[in-house]
PDB file of N, CA and C in Angstrom:
ATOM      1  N   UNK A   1     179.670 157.564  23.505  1.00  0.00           N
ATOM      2  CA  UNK A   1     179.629 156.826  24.760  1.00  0.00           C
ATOM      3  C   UNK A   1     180.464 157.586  25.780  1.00  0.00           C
ATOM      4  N   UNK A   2     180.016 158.075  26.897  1.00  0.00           N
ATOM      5  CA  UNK A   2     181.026 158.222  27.926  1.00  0.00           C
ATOM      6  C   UNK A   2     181.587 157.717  28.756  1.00  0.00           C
ATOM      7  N   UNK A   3     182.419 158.539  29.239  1.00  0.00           N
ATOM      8  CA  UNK A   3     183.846 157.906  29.873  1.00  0.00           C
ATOM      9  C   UNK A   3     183.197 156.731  30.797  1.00  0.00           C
ATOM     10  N   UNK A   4     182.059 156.853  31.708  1.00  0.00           N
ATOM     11  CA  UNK A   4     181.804 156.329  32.430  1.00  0.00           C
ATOM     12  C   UNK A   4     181.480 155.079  32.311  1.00  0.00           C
ATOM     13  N   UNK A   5     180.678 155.435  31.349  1.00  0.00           N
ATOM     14  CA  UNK A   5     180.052 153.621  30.139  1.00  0.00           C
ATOM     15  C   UNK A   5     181.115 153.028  29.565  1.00  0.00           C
ATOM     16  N   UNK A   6     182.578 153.272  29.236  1.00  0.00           N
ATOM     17  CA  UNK A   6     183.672 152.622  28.972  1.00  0.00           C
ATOM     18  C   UNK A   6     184.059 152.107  30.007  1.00  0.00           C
ATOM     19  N   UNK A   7     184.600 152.775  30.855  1.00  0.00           N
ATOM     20  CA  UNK A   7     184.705 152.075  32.321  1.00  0.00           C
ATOM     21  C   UNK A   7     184.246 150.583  32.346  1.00  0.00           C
ATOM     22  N   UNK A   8     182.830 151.507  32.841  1.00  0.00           N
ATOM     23  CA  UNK A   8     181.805 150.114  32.885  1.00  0.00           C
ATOM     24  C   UNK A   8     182.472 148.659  31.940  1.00  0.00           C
ATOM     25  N   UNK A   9     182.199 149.049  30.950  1.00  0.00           N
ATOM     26  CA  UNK A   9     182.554 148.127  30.311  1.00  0.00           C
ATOM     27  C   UNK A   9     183.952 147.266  29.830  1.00  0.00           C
ATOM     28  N   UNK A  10     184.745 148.006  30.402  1.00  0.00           N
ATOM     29  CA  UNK A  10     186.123 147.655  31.187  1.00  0.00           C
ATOM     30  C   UNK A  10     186.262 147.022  32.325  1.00  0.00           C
ATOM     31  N   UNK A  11     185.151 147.129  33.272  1.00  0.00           N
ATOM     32  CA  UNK A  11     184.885 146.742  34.677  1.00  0.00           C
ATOM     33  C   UNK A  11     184.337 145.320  34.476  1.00  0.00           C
ATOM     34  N   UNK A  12     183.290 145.478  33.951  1.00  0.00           N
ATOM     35  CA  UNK A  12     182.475 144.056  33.502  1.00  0.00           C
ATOM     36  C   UNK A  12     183.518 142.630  33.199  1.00  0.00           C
ATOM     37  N   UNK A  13     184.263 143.419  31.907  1.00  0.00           N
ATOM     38  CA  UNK A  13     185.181 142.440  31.279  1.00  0.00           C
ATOM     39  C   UNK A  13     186.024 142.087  32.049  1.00  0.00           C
ATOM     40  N   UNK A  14     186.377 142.707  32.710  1.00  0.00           N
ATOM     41  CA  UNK A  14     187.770 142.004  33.965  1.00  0.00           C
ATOM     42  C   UNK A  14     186.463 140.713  34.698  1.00  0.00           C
ATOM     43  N   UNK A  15     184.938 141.038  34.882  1.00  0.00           N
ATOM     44  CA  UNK A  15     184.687 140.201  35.975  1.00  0.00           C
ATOM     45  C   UNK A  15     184.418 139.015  35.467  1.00  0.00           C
ATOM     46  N   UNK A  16     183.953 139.601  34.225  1.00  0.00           N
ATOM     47  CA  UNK A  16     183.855 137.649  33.163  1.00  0.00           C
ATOM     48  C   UNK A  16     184.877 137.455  32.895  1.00  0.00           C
ATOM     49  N   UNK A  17     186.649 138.054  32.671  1.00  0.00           N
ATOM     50  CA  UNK A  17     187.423 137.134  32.592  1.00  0.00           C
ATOM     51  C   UNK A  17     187.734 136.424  33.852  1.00  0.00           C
ATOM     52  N   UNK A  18     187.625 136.815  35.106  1.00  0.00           N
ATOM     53  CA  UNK A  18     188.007 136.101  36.244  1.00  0.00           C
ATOM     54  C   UNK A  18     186.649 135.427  37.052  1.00  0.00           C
ATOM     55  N   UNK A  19     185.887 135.388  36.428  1.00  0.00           N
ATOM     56  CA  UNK A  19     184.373 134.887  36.843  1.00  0.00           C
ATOM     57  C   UNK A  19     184.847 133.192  37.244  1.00  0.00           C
ATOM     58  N   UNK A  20     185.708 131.980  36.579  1.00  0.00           N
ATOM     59  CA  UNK A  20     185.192 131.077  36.678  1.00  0.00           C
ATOM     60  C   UNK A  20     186.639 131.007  38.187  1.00  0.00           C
ATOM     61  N   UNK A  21     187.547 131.621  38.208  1.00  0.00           N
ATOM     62  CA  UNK A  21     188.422 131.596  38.893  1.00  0.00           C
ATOM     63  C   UNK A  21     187.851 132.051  40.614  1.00  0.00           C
ATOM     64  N   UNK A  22     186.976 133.002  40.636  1.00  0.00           N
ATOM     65  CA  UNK A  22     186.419 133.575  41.677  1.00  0.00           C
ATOM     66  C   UNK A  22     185.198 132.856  42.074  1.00  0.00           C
ATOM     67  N   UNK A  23     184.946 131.540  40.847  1.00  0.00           N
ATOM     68  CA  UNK A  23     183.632 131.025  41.782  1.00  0.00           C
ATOM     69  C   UNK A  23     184.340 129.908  42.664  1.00  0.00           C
ATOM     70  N   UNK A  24     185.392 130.109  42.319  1.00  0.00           N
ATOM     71  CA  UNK A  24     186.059 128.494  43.081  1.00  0.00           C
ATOM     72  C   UNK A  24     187.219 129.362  44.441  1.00  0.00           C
ATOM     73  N   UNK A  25     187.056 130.862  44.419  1.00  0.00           N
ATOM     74  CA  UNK A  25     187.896 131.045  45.306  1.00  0.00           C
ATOM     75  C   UNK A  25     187.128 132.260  46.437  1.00  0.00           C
ATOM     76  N   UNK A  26     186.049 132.435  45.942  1.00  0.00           N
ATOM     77  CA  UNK A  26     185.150 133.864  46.437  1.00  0.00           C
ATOM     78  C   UNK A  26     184.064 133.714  46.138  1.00  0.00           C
ATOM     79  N   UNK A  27     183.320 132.369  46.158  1.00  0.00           N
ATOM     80  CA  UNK A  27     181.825 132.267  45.874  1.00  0.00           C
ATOM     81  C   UNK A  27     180.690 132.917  46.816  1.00  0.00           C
ATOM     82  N   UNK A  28     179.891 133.591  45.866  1.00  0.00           N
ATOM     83  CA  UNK A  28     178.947 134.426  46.563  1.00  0.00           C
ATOM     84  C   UNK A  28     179.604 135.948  47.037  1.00  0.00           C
ATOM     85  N   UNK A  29     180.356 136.042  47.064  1.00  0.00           N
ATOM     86  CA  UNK A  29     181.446 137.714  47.682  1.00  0.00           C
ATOM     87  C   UNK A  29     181.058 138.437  46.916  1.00  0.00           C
ATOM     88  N   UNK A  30     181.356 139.424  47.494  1.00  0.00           N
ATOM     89  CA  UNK A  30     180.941 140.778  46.148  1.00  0.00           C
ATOM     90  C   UNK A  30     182.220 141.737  46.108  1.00  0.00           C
ATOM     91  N   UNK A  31     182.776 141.332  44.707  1.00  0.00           N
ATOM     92  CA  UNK A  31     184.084 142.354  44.088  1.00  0.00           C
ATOM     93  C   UNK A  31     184.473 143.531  44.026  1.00  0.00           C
ATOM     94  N   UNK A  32     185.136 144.263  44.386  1.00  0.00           N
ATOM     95  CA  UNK A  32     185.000 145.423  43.898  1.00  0.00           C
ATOM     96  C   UNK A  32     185.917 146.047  42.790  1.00  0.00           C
ATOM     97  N   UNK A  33     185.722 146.312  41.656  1.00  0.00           N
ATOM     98  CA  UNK A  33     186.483 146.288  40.467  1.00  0.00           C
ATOM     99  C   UNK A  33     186.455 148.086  40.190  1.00  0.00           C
ATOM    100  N   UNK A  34     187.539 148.151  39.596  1.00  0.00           N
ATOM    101  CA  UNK A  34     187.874 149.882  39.318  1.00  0.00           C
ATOM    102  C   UNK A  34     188.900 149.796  38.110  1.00  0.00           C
ATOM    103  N   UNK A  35     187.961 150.781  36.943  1.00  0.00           N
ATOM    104  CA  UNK A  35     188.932 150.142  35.837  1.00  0.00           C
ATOM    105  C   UNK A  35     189.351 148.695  35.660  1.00  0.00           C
ATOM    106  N   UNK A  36     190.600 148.371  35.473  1.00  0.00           N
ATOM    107  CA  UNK A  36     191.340 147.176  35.724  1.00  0.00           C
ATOM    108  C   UNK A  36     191.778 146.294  36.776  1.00  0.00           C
ATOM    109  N   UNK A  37     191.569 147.015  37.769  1.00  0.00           N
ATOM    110  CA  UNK A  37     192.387 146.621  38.927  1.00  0.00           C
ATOM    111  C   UNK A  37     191.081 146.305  40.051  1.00  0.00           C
ATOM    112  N   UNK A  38     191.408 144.756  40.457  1.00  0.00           N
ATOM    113  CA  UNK A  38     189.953 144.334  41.634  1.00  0.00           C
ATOM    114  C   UNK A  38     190.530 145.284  43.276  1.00  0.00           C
ATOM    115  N   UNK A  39     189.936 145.594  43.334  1.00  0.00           N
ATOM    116  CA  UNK A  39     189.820 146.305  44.994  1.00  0.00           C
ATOM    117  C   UNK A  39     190.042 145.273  46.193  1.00  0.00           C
ATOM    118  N   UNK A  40     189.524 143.740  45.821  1.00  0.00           N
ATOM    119  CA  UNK A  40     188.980 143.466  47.173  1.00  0.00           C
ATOM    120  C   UNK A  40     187.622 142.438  47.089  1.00  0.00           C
ATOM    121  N   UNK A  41     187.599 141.510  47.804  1.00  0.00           N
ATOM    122  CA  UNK A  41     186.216 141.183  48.047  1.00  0.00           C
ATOM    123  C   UNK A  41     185.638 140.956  49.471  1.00  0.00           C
ATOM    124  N   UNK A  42     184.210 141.182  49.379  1.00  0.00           N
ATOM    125  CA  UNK A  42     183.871 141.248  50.672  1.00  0.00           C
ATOM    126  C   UNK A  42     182.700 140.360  50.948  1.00  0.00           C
ATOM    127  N   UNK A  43     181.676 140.132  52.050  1.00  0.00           N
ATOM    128  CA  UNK A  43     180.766 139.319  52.163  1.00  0.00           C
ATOM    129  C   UNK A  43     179.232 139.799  51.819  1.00  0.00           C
ATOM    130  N   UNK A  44     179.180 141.386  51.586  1.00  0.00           N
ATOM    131  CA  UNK A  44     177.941 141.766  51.363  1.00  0.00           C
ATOM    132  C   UNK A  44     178.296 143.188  50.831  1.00  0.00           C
ATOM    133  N   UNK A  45     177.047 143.499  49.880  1.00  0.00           N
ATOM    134  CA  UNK A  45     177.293 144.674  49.043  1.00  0.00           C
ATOM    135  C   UNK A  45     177.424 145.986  50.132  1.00  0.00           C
ATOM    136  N   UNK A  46     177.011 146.384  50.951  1.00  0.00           N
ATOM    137  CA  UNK A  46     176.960 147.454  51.819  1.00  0.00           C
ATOM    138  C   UNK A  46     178.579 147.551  52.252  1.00  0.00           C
ATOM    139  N   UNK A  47     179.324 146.451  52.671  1.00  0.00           N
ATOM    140  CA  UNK A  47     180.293 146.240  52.877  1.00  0.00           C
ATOM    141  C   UNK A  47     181.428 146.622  51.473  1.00  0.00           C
ATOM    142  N   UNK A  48     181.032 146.215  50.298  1.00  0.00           N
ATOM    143  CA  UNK A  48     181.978 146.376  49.173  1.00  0.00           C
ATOM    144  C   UNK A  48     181.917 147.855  48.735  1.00  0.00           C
ATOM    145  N   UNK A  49     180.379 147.979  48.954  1.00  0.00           N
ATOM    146  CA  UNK A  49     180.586 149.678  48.651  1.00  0.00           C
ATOM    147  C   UNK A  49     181.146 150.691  49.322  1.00  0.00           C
ATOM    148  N   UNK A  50     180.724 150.197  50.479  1.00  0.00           N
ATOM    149  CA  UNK A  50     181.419 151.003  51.336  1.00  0.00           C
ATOM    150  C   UNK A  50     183.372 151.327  51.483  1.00  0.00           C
ATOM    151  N   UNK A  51     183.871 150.223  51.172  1.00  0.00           N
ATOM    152  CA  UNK A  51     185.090 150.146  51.076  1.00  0.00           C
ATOM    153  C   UNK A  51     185.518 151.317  49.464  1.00  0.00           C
ATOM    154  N   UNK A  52     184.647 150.820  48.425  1.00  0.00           N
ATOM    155  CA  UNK A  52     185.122 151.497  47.172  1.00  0.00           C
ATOM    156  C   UNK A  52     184.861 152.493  47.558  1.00  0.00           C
ATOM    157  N   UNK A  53     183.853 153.157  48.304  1.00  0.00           N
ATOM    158  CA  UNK A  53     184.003 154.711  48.414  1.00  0.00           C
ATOM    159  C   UNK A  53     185.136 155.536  49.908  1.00  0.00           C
ATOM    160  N   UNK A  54     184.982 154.668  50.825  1.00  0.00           N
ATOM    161  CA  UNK A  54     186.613 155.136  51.517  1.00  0.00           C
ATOM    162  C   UNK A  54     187.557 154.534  51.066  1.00  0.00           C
ATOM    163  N   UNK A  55     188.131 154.087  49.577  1.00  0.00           N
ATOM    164  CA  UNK A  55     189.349 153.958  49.458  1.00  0.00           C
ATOM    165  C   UNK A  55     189.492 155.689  48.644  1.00  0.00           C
ATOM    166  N   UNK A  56     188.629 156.335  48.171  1.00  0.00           N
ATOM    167  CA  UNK A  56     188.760 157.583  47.672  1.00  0.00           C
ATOM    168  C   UNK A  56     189.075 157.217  46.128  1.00  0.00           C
ATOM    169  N   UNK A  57     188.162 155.986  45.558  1.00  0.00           N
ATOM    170  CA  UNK A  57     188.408 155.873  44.392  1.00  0.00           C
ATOM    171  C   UNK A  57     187.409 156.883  43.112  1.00  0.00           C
ATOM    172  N   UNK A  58     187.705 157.569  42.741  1.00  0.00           N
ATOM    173  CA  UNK A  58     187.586 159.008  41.656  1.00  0.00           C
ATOM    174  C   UNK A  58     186.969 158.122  40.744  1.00  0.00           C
ATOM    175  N   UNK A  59     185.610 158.812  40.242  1.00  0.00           N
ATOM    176  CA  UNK A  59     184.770 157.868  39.301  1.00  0.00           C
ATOM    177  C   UNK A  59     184.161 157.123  39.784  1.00  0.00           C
ATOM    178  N   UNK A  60     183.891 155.929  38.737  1.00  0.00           N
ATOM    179  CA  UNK A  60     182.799 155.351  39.154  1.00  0.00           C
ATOM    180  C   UNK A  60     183.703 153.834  39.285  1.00  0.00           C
ATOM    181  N   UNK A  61     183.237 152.634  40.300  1.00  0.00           N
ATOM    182  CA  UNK A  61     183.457 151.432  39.953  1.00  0.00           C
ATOM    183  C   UNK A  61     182.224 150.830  40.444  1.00  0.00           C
ATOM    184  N   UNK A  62     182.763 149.036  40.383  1.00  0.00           N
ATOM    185  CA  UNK A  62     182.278 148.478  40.139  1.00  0.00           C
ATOM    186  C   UNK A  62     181.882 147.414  41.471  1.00  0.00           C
ATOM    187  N   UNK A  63     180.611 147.095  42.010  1.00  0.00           N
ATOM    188  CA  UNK A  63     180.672 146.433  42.751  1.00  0.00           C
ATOM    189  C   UNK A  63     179.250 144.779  42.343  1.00  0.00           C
ATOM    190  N   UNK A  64     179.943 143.693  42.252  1.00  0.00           N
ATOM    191  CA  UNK A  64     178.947 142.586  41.521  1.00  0.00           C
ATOM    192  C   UNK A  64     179.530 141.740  42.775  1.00  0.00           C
ATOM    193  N   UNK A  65     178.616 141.036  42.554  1.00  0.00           N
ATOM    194  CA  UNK A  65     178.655 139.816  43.343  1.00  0.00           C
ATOM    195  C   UNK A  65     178.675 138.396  42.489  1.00  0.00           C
ATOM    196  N   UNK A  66     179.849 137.762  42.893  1.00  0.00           N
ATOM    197  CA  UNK A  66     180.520 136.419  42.356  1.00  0.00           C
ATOM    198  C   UNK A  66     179.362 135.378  42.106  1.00  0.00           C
ATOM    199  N   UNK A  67     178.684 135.074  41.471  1.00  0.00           N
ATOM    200  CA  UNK A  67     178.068 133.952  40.931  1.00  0.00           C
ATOM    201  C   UNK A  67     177.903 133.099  39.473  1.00  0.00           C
ATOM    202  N   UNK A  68     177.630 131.705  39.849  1.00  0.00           N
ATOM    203  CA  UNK A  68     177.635 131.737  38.160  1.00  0.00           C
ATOM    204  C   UNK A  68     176.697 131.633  37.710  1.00  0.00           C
ATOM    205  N   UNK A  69     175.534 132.462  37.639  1.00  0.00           N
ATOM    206  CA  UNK A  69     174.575 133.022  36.474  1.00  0.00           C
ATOM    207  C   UNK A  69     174.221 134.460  37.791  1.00  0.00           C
ATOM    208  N   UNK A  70     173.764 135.453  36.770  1.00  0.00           N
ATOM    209  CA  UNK A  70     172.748 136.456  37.000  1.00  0.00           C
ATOM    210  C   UNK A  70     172.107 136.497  37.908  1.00  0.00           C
ATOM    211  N   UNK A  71     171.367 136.622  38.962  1.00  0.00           N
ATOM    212  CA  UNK A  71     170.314 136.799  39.703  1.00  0.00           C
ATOM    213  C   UNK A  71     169.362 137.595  38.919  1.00  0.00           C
ATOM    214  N   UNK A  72     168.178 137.011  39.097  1.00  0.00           N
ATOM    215  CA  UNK A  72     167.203 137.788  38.330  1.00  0.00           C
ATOM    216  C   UNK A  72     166.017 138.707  39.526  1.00  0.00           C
ATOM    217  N   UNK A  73     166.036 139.836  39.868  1.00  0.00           N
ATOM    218  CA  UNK A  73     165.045 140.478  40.649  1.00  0.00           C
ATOM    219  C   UNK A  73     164.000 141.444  39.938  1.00  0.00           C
ATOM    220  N   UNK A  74     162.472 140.732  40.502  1.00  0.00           N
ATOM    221  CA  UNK A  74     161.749 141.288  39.725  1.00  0.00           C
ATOM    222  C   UNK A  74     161.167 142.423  40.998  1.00  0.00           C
ATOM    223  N   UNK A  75     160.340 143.355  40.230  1.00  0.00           N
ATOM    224  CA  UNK A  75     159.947 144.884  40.522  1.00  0.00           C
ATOM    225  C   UNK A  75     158.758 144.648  40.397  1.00  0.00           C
ATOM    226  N   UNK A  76     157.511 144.873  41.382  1.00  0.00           N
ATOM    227  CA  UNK A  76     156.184 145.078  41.267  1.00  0.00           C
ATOM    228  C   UNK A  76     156.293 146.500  41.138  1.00  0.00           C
TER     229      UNK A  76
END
């Protein structure tokens, strides 16, 4: 597995442990998570990404949006 897919999956786990805390304080926002540490939340993904990439964060993170279930988008 690489480094990157650990991450990931370091990233994830921070957002389901603080998932039920962020629906009651940042519902609908979109997070921005790096490694361990949240970045920030903002009101729309263009906005969250944009921030994770001028903070000059090295690698990859993480940007989801606060809800409680999945969004499901389908692809024709």
């Amino acid at each position: 597995m690489g480094s990157d897919q650990v991450e990931l999956k370091t990233e994830l786990a921070v957002f389901e442990q603080h998932r039920q805390d962020w629906l009651r304080s940042n519902p609908g926002r979109f997070v921005v998570i790096t490694g361990t540490r949240i970045q920030g939340f903002y009101d729309d993904y263009a906005s969250a990404f944009r921030a994770g990439v001028r903070a000059g964060i090295s690698g990859s993170f993480l940007v989801k949006q606060v809800s409680a279930e999945e969004p499901v988008y389908l692809i024709y």
